[in-house]
Protein backbone atom coordinates (compact mmCIF):
# COMPACT_ATOMS: atom_id res chain seq x y z
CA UNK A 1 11.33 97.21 -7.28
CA UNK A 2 12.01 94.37 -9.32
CA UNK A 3 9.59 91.75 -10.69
CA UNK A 4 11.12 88.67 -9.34
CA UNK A 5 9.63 84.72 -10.22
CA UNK A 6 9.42 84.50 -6.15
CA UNK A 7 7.41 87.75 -5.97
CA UNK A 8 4.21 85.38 -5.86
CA UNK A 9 5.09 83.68 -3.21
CA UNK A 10 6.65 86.54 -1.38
CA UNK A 11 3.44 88.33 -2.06
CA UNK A 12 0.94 88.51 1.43
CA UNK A 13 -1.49 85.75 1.11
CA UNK A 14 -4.94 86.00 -0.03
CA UNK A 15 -7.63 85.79 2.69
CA UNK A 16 -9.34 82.89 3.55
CA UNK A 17 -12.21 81.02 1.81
CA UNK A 18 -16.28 81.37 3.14
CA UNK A 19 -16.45 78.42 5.51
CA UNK A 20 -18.81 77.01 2.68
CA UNK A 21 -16.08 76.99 -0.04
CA UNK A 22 -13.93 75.42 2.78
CA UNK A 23 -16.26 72.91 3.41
CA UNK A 24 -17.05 71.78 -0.15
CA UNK A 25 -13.21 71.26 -0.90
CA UNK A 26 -12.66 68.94 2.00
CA UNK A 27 -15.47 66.91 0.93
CA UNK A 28 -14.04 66.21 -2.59
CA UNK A 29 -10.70 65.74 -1.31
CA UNK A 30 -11.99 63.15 0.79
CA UNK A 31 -14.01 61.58 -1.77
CA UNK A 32 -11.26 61.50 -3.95
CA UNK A 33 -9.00 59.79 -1.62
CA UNK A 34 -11.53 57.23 -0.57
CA UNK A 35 -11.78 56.50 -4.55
CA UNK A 36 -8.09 56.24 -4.95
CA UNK A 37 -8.22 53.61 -1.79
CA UNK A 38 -11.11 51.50 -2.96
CA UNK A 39 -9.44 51.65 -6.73
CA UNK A 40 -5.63 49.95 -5.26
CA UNK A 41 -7.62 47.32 -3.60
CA UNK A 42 -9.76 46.60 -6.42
CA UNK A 43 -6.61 46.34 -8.50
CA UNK A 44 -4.55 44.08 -5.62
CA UNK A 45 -7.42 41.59 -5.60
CA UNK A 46 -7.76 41.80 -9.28
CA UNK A 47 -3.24 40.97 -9.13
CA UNK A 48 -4.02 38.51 -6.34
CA UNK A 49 -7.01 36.59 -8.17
CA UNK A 50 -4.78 37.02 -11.71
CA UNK A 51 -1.63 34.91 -9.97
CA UNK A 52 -4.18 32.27 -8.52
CA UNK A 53 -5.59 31.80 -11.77
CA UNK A 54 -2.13 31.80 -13.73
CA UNK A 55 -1.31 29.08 -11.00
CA UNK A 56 -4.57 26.89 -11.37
CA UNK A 57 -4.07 27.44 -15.43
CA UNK A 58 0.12 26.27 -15.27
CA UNK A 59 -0.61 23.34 -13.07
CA UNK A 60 -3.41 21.98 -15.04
CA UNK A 61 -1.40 22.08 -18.12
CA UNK A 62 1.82 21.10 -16.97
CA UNK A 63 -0.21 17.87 -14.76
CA UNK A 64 1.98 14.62 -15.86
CA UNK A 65 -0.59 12.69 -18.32
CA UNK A 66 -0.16 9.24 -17.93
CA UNK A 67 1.23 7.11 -20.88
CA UNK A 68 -1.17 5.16 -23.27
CA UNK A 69 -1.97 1.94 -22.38
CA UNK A 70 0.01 -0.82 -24.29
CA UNK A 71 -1.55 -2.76 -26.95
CA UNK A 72 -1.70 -6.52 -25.02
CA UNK A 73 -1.67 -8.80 -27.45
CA UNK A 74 -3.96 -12.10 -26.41
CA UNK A 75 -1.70 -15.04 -25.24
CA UNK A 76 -0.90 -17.31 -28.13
CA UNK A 77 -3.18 -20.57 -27.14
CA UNK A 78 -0.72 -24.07 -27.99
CA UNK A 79 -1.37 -26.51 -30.46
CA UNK A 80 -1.77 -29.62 -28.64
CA UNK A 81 0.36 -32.42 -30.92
CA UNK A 82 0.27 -35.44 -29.85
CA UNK A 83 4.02 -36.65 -29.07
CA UNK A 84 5.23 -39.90 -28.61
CA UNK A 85 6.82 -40.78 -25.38
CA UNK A 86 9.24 -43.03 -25.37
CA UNK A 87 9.29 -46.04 -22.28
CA UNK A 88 12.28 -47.19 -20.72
CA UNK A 89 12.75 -50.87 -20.54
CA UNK A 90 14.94 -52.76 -18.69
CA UNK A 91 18.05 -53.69 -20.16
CA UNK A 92 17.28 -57.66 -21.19
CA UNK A 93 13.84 -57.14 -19.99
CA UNK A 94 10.37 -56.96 -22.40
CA UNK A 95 7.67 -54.17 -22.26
CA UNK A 96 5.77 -56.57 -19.72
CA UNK A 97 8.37 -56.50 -16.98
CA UNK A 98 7.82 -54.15 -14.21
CA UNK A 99 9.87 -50.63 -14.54
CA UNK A 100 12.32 -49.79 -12.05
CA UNK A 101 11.11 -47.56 -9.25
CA UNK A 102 13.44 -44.65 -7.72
CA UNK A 103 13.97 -44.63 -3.91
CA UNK A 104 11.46 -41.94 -3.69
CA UNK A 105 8.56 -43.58 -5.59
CA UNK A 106 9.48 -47.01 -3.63
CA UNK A 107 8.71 -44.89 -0.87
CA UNK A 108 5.49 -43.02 -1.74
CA UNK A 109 4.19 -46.52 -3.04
CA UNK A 110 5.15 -48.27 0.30
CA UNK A 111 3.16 -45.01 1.86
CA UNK A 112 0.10 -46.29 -0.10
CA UNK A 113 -0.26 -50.15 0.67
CA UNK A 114 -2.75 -51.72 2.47
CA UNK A 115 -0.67 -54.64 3.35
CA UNK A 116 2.08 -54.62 5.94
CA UNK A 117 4.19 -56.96 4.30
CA UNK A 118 4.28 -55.35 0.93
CA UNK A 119 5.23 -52.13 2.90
CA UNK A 120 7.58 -53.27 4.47
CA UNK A 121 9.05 -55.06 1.40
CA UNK A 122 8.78 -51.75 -0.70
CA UNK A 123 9.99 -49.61 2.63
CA UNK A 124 13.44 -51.96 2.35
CA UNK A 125 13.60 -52.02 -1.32
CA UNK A 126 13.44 -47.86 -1.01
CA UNK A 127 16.27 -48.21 1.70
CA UNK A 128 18.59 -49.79 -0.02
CA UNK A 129 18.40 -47.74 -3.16
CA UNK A 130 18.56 -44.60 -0.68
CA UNK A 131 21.65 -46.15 0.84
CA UNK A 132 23.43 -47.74 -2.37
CA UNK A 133 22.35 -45.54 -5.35
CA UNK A 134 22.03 -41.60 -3.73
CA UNK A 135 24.22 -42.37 -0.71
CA UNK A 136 21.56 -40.58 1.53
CA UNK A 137 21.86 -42.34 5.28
CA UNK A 138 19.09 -40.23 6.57
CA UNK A 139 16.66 -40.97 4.04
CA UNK A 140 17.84 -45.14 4.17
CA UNK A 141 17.81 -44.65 8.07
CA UNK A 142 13.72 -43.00 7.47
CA UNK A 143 13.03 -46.30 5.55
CA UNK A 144 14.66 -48.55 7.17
CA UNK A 145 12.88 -47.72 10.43
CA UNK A 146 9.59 -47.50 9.36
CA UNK A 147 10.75 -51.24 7.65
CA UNK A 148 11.54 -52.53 11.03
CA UNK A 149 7.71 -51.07 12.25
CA UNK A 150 5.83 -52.78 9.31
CA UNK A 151 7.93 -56.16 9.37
CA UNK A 152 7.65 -56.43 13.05
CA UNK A 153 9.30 -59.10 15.37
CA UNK A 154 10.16 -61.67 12.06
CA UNK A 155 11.87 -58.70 10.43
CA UNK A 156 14.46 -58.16 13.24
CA UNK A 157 16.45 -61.24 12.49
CA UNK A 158 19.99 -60.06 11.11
CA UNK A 159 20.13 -61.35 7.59
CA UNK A 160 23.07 -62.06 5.08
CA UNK A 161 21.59 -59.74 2.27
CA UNK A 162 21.41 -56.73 4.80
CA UNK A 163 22.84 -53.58 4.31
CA UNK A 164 25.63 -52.31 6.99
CA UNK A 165 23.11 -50.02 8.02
CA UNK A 166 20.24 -52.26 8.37
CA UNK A 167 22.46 -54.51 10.07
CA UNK A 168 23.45 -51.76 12.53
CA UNK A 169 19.80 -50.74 13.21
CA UNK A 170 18.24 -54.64 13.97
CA UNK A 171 21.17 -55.20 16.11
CA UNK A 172 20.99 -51.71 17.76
CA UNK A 173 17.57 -52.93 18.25
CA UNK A 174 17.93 -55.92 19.57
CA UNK A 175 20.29 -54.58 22.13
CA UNK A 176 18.15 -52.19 23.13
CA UNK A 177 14.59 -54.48 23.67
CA UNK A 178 17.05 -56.99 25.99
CA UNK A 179 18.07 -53.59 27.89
CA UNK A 180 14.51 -52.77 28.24
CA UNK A 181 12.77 -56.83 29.57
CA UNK A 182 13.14 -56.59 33.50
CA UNK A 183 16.07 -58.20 35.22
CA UNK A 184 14.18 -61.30 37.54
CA UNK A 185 16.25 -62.89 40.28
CA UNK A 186 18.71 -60.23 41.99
């Protein structure tokens, strides 16, 4: 016979353990496992809680910081210099006379008297610079109509000085009042 490196494991097995010996090895192998298991989760919550803080720790550095805030300077406050304003006179006129109005103030001041007369002066006056000067009918037509309300019956009368469009509104209506007194007779 031969001494072989399989001749221990060919050999006939040893008998088995006492029951006690038995016992006392399944208990450690058991209490080795059970350490083993608790020691892997230990370490995956250790991993787990190691990535949450490596996230908390990245995303509190890496937070956008908002940019200084800008020096303001204070506003610069103007020297107040007194400047001389020149007045337009009329041409052949002296710094007495009355100024010149535009259309638009003729109108406002017209809106402002007390006296119908002088409105509807100024309301005419701010007609025919509408009409002659800008060229705006709807603005003349404004002031002539409120011209004809203010001036009443004695304004109505078709004058030489008229504009075509004042002219065209008293006898528009004129027409118009005779179309509106009631027929008698038929």
């Amino acid at each position: 016979m031969t001494t072989d490196d399989l001749d221990p494991l060919l050999s006939p097995r040893p008998a088995p353990a006492a029951p006690a010996a038995r016992e006392a090895l399944y208990r450690r192998t058991v209490g080795v496992l059970a350490w083993r298991r608790r020691l892997r989760r230990a370490m995956t919550a250790a991993a787990a809680g190691l990535v949450f803080a490596a996230g908390v720790g990245f995303g509190w550095y890496a937070k956008p910081t908002p940019p200084p805030p800008a020096a303001v300077a204070p506003p610069a406050v103007p020297v107040l210099v007194p400047v001389p304003v020149p007045v337009p006179v009329p041409a052949g006129g002296s710094p007495g006379e009355a100024i010149p109005l535009a259309a638009a103030d003729l109108e406002l001041e017209a809106e402002k008297a007390t006296d119908r007369t002088a409105s509807a002066r100024l309301y005419r006056r701010a007609g025919d610079k509408y009409l002659a000067e800008l060229n705006d009918i709807p603005s003349a037509t404004r002031c002539y109509s409120l011209y004809l309300a203010e001036a009443g019956p004695a304004g109505r009368p078709v004058a030489a000085d008229d504009s075509w469009l004042l002219t065209r509104m008293k006898t528009s209506r004129t027409a118009q009042e005779k179309s509106d007194e009631p027929k008698s007779g038929t």
